[in-house]
N, C-alpha and C. Protein backbone atom coordinates (compact mmCIF):
# COMPACT_ATOMS: atom_id res chain seq x y z
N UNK A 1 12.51 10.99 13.29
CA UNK A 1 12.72 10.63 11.90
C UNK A 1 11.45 10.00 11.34
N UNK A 2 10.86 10.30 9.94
CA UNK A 2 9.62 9.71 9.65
C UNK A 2 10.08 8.76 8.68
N UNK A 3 9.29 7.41 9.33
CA UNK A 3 9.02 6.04 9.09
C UNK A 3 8.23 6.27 7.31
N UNK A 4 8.75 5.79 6.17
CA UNK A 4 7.80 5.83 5.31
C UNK A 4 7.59 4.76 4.72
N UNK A 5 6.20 4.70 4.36
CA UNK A 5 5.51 3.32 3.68
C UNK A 5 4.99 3.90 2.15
N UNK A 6 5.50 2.91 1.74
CA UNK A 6 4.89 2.68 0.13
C UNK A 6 4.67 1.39 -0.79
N UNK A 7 2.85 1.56 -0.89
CA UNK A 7 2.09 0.67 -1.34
C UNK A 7 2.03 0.56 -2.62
N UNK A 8 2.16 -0.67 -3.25
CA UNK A 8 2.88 -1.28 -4.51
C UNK A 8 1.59 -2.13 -5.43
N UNK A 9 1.04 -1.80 -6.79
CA UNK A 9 0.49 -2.72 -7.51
C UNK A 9 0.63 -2.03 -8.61
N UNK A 10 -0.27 -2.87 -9.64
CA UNK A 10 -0.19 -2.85 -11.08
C UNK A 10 0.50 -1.38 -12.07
N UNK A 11 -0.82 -0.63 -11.39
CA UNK A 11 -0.91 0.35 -12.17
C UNK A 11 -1.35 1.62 -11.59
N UNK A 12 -1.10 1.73 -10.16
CA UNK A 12 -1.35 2.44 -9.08
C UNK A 12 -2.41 3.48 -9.34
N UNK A 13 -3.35 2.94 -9.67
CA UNK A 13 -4.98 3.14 -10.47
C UNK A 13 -5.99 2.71 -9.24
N UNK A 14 -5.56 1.39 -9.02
CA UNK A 14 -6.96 0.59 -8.29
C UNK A 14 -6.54 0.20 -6.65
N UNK A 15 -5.66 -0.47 -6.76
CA UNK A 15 -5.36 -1.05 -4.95
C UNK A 15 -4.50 -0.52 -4.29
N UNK A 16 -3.47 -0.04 -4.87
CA UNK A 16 -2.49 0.52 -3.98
C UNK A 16 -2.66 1.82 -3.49
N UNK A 17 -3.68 2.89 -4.62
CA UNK A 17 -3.73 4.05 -3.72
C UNK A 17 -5.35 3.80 -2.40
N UNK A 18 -6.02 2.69 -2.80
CA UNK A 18 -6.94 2.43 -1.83
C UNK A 18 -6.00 2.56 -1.10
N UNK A 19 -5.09 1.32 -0.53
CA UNK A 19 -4.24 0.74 0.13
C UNK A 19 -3.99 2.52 0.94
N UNK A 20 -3.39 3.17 0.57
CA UNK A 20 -2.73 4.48 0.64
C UNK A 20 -3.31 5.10 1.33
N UNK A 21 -5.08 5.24 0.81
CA UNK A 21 -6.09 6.07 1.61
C UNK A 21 -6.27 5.47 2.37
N UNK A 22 -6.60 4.25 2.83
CA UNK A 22 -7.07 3.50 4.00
C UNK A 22 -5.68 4.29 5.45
N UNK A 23 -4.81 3.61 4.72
CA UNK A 23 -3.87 3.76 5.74
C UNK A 23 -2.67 4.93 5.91
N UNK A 24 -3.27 5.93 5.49
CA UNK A 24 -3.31 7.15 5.44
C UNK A 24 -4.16 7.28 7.19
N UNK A 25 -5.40 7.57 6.74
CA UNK A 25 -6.60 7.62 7.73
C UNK A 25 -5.97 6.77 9.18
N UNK A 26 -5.91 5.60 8.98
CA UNK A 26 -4.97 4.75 9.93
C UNK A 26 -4.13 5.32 10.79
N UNK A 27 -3.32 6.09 10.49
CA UNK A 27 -2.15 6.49 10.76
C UNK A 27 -2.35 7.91 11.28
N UNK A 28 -3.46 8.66 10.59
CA UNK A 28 -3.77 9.73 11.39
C UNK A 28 -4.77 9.77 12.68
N UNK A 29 -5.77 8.85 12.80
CA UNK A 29 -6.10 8.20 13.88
C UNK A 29 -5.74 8.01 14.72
N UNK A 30 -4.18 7.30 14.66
CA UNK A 30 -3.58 6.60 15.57
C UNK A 30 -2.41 8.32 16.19
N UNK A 31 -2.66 9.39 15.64
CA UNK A 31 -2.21 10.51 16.01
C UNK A 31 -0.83 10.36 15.82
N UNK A 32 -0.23 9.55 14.42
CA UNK A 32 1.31 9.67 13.83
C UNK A 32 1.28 10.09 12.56
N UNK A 33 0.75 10.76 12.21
CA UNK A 33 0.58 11.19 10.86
C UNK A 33 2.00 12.30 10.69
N UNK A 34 2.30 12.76 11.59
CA UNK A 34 3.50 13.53 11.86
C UNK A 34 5.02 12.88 11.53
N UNK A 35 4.54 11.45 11.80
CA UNK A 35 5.82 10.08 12.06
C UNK A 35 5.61 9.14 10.71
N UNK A 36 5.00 9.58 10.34
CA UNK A 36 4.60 8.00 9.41
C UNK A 36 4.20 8.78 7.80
N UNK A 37 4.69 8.33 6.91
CA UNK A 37 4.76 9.55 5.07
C UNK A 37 4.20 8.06 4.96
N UNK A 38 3.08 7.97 3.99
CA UNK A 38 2.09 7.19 3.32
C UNK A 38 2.28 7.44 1.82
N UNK A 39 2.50 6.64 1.17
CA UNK A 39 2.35 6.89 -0.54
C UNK A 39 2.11 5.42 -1.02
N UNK A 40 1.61 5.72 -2.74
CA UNK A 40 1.75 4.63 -3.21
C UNK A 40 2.70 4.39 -4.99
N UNK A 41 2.28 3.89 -5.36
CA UNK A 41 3.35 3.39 -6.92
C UNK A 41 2.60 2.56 -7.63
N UNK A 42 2.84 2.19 -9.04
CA UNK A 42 2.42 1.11 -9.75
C UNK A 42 4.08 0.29 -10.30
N UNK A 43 4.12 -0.89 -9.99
CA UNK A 43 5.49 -1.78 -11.38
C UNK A 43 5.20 -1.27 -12.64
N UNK A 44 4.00 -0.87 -13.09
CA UNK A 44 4.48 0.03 -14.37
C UNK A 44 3.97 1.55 -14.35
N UNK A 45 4.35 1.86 -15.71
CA UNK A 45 3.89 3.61 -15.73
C UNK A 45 2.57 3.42 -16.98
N UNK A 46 1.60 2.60 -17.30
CA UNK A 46 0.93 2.85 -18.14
C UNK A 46 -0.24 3.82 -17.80
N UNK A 47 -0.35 4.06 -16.46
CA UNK A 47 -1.35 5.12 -16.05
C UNK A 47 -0.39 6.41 -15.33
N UNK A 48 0.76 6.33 -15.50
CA UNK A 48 1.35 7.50 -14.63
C UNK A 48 0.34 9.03 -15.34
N UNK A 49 0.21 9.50 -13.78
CA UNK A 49 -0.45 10.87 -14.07
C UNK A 49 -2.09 11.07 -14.06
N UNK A 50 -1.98 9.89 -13.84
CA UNK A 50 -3.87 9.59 -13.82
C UNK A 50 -4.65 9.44 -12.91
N UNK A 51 -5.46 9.95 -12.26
CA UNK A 51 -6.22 10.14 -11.31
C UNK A 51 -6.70 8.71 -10.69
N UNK A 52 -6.75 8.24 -9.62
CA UNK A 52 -7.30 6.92 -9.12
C UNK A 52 -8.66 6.49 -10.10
N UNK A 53 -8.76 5.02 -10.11
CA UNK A 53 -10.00 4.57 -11.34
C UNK A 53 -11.23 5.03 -10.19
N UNK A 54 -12.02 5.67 -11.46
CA UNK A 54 -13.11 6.23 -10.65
C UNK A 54 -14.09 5.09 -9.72
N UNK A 55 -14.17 3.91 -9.71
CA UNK A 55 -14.37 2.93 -8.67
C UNK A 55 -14.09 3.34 -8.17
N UNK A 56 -12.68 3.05 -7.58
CA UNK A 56 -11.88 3.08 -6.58
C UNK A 56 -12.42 4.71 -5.66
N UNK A 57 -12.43 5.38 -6.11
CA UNK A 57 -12.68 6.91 -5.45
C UNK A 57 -13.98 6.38 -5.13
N UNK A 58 -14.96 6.15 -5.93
CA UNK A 58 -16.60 5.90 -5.08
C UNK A 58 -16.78 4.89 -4.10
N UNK A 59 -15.59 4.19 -4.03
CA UNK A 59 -15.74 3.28 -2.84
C UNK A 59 -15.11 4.05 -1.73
N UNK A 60 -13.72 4.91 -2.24
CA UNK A 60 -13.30 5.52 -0.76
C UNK A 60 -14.16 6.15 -0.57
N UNK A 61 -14.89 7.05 -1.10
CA UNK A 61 -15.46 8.39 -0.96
C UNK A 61 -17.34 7.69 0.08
N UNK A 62 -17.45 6.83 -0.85
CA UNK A 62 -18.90 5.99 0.12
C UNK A 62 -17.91 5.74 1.85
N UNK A 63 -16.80 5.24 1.78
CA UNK A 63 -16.79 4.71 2.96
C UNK A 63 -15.51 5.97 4.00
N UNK A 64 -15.72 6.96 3.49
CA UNK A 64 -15.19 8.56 4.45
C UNK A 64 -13.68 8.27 4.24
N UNK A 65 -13.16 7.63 3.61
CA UNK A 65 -11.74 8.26 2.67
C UNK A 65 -11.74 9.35 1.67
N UNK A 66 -10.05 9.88 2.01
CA UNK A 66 -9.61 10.68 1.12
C UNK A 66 -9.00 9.96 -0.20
N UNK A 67 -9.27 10.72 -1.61
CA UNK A 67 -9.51 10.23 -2.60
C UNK A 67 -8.32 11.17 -3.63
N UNK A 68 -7.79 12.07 -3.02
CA UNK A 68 -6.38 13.06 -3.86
C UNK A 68 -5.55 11.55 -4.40
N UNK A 69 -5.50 11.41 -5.50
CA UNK A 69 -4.24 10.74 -6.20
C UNK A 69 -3.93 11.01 -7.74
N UNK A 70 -2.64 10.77 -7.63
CA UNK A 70 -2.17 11.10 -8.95
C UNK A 70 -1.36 10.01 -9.29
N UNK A 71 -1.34 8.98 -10.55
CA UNK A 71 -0.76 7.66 -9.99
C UNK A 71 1.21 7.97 -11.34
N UNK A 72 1.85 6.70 -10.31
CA UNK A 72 2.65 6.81 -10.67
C UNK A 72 3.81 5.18 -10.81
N UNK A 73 4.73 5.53 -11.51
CA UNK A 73 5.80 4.50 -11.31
C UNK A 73 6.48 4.22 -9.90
N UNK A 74 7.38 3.40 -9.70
CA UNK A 74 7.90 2.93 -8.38
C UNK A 74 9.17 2.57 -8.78
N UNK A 75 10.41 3.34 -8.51
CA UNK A 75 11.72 3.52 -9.01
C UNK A 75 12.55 2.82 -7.99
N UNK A 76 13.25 1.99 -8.62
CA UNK A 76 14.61 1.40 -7.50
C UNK A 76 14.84 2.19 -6.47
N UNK A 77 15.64 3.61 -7.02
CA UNK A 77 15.62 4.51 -6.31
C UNK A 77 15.12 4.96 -4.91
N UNK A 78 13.76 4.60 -4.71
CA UNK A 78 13.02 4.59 -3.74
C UNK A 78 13.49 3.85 -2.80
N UNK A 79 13.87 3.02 -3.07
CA UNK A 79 14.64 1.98 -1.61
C UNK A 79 15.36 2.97 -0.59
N UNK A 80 16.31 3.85 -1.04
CA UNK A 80 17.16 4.26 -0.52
C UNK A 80 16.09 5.32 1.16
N UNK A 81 15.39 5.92 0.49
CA UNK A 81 14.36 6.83 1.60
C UNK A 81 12.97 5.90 2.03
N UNK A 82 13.01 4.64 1.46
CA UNK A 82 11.86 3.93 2.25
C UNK A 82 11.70 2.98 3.48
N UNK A 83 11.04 2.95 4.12
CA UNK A 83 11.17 2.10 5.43
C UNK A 83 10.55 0.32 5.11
N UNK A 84 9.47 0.49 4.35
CA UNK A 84 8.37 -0.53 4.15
C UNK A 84 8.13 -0.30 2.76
N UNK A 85 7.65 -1.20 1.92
CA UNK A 85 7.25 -1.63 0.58
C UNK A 85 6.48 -2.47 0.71
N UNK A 86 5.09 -1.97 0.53
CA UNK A 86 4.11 -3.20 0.86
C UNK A 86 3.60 -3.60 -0.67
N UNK A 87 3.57 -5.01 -0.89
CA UNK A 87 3.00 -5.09 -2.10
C UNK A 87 1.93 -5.60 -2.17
N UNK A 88 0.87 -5.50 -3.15
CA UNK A 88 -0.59 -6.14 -3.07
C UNK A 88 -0.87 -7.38 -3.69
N UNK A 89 -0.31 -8.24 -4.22
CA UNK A 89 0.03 -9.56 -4.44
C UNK A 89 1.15 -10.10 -4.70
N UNK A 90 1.48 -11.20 -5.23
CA UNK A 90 3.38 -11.97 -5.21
C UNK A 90 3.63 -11.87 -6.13
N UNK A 91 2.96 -11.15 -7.68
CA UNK A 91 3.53 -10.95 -8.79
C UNK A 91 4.11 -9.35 -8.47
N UNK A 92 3.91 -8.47 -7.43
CA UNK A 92 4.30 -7.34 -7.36
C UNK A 92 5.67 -7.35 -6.44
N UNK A 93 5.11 -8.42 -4.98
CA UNK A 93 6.76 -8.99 -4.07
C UNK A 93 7.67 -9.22 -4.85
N UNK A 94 7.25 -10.36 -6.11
CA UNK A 94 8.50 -10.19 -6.76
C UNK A 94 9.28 -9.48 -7.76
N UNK A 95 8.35 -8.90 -8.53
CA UNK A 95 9.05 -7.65 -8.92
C UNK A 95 10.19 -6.66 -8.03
N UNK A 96 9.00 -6.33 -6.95
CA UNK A 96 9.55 -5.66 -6.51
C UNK A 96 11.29 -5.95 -5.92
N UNK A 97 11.10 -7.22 -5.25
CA UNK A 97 12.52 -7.45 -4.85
C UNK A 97 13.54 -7.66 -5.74
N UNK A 98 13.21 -8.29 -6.84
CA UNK A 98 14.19 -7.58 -8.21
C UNK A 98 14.71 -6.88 -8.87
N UNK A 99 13.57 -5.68 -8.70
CA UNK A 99 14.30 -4.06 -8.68
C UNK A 99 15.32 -3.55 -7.12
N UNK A 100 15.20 -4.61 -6.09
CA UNK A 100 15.31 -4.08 -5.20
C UNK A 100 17.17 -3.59 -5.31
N UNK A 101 17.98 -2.71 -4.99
CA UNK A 101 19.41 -3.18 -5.50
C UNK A 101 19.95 -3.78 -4.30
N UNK A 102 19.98 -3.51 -2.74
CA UNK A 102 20.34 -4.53 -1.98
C UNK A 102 19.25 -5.61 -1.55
N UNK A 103 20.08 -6.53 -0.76
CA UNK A 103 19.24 -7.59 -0.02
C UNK A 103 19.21 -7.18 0.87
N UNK A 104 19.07 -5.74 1.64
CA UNK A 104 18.39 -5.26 2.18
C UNK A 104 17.51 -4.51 2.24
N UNK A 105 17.09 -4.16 0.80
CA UNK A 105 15.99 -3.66 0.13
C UNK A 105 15.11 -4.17 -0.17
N UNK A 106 15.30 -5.84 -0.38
CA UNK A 106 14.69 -6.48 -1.15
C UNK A 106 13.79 -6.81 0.38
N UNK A 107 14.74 -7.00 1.91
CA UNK A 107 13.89 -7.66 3.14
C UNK A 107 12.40 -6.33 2.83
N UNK A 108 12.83 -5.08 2.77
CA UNK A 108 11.66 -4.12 2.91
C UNK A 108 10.09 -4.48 2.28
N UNK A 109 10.45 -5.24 1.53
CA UNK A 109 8.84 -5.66 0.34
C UNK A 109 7.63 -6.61 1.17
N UNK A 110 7.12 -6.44 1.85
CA UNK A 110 6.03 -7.38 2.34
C UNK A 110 4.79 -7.28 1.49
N UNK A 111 4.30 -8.46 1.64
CA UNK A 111 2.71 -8.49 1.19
C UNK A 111 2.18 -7.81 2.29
N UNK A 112 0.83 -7.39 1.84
CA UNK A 112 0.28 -6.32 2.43
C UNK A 112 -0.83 -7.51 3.28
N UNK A 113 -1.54 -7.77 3.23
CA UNK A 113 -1.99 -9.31 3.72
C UNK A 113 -1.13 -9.74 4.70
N UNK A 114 -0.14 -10.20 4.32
CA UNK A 114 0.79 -11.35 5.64
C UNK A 114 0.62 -9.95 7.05
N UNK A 115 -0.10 -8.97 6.80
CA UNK A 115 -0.44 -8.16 8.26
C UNK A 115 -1.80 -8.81 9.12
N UNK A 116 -2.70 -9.43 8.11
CA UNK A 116 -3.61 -9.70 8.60
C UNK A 116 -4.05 -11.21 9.11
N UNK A 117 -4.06 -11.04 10.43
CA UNK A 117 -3.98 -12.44 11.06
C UNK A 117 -5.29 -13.47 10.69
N UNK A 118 -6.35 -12.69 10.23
CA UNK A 118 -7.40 -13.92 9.76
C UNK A 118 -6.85 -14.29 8.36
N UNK A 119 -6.08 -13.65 7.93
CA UNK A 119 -5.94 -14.06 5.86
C UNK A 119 -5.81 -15.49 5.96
N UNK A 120 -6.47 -15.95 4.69
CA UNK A 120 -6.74 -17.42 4.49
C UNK A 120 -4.92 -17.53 3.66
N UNK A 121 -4.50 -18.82 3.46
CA UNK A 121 -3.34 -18.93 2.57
C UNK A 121 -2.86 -18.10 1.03
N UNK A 122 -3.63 -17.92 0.98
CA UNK A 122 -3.69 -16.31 -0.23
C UNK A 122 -3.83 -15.38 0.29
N UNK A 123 -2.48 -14.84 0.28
CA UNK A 123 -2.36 -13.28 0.65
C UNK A 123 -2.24 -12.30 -0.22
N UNK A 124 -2.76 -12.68 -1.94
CA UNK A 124 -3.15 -11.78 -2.56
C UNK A 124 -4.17 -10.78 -2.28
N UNK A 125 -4.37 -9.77 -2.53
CA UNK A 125 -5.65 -8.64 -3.12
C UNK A 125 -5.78 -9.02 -4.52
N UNK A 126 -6.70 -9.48 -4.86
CA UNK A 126 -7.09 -9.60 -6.42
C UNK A 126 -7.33 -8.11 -7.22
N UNK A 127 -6.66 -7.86 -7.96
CA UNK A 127 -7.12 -6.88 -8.86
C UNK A 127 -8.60 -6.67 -9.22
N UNK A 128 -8.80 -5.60 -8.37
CA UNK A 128 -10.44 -5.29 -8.89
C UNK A 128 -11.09 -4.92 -10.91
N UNK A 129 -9.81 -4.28 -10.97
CA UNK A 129 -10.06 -3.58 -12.40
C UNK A 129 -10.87 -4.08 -13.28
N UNK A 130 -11.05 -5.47 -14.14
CA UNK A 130 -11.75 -6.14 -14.79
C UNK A 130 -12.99 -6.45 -14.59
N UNK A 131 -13.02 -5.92 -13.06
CA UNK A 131 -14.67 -6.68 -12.98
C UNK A 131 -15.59 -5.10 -12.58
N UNK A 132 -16.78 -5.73 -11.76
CA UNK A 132 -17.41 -4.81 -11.20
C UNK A 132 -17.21 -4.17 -10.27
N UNK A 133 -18.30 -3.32 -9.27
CA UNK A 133 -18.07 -2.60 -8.13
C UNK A 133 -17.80 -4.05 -7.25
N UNK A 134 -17.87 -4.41 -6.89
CA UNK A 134 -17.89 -5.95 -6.00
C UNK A 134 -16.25 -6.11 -5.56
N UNK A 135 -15.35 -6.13 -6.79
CA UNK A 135 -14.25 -6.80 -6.63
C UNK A 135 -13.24 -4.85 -5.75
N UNK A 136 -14.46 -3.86 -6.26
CA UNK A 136 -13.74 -3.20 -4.74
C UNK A 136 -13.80 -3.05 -3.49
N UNK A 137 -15.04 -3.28 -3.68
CA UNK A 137 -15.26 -3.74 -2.08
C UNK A 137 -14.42 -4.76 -1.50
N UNK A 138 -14.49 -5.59 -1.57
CA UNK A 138 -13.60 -6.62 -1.67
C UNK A 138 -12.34 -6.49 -1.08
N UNK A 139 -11.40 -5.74 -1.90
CA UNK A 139 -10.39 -4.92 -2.12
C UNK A 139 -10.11 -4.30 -1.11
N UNK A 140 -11.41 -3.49 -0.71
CA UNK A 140 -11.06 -2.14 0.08
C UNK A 140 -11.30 -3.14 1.85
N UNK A 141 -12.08 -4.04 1.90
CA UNK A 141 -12.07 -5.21 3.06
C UNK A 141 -11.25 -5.85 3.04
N UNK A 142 -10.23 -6.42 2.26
CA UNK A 142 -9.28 -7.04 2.53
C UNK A 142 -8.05 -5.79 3.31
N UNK A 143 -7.68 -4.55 2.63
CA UNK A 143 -7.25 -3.61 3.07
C UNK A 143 -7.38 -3.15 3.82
N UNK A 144 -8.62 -2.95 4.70
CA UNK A 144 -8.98 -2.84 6.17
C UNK A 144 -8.29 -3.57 7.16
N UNK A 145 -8.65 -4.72 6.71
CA UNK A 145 -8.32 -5.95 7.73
C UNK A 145 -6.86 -6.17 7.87
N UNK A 146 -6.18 -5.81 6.70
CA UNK A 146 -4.38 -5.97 6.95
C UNK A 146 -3.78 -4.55 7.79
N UNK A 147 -4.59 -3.22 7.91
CA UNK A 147 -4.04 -2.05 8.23
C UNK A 147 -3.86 -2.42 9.80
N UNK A 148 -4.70 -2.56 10.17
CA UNK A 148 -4.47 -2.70 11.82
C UNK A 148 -3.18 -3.30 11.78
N UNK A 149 -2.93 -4.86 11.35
CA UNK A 149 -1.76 -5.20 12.10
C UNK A 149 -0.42 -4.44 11.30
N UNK A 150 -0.13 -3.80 10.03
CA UNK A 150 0.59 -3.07 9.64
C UNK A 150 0.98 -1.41 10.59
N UNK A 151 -0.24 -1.18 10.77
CA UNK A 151 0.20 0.03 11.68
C UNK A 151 0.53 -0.42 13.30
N UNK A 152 0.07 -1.58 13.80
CA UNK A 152 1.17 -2.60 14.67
C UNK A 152 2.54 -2.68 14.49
N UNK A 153 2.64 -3.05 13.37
CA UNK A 153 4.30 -2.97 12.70
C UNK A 153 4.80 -1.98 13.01
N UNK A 154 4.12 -0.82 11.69
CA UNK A 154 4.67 0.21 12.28
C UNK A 154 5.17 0.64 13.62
N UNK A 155 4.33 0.84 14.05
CA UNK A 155 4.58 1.83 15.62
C UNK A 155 5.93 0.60 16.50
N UNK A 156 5.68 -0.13 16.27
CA UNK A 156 6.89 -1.38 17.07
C UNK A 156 7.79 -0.93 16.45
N UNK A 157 8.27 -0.49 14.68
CA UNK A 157 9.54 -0.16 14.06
C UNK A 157 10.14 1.46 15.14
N UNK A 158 8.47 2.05 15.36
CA UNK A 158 8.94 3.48 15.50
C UNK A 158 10.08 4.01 17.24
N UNK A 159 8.93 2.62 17.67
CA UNK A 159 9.30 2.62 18.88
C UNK A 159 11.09 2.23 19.43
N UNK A 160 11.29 1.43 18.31
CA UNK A 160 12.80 0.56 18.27
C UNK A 160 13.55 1.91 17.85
N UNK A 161 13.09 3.09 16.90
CA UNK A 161 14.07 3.75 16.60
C UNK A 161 14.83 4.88 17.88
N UNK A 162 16.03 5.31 17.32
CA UNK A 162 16.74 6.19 18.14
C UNK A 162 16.13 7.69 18.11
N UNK A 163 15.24 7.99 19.59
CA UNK A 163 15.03 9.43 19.30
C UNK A 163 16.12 10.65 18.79
């Protein structure tokens, strides 16, 4: 049965489809790309249909990510076929668990951070959008550093399941 993850911010423009490509790559590495459906979403639709912010692509694309996105909304709905809901800061956790319709939908929402064992007490990703190339880098290093222990997660969920 495939495990699916879906990565959660603004305007699923800037961090969440990084988020997506990083751990995309992650996951095919780790030779589960077969086991594991990768996507991402924005809490709103003001960019639905819009190609990742061209930052964001010149940072995956400098550092050997795949860069295909088409961005979109993130529907209640989704609970029902998702495994994980990772969100990229606590204004998105909580959204998200508000749309969530059970409280067992709502357990699915993690910060994407609380994976990474060096994170300082802010387990935000700051929104790169407003600023320069800097705040993607940034972005795309903080996202590094949380994938390892998320695809940890993972594979421990995969392992618990019933072949």
């Amino acid at each position: 049965m495939t495990y699916r993850v879906c990565f959660v911010c603004t305007g699923n423009i800037c961090r969440s489809p990084m988020a997506e490509s990083v751990f995309r790559a992650r996951v095919a590495e780790a030779g589960l790309d077969g086991l594991v459906e990768v996507d991402s979403a924005g809490t709103g639709g003001w960019h639905e249909g819009d190609d990742a912010d061209p930052r964001t692509v010149s940072v995956l694309d400098e550092h050997g990510y795949g860069t295909g996105h088409t961005a979109r909304q993130f529907r209640p709905s989704w609970f029902d076929h998702l495994d994980l809901v990772i969100a990229l800061d606590t204004d998105h956790l909580k959204t998200l668990r508000r749309l969530a319709p059970t409280e067992e939908d709502a357990r699915k929402v993690r910060l994407l951070r609380s994976y990474d064992p060096t994170a300082d007490a802010d387990l935000d990703v700051p929104d790169p959008y407003y600023g320069g190339r800097a705040g993607f880098e940034e972005c795309l290093e903080m996202v590094e550093a949380a994938s390892a222990g998320l695809l940890d997660s993972v594979r421990e969920h995969l392992e618990e399941r019933p072949v």
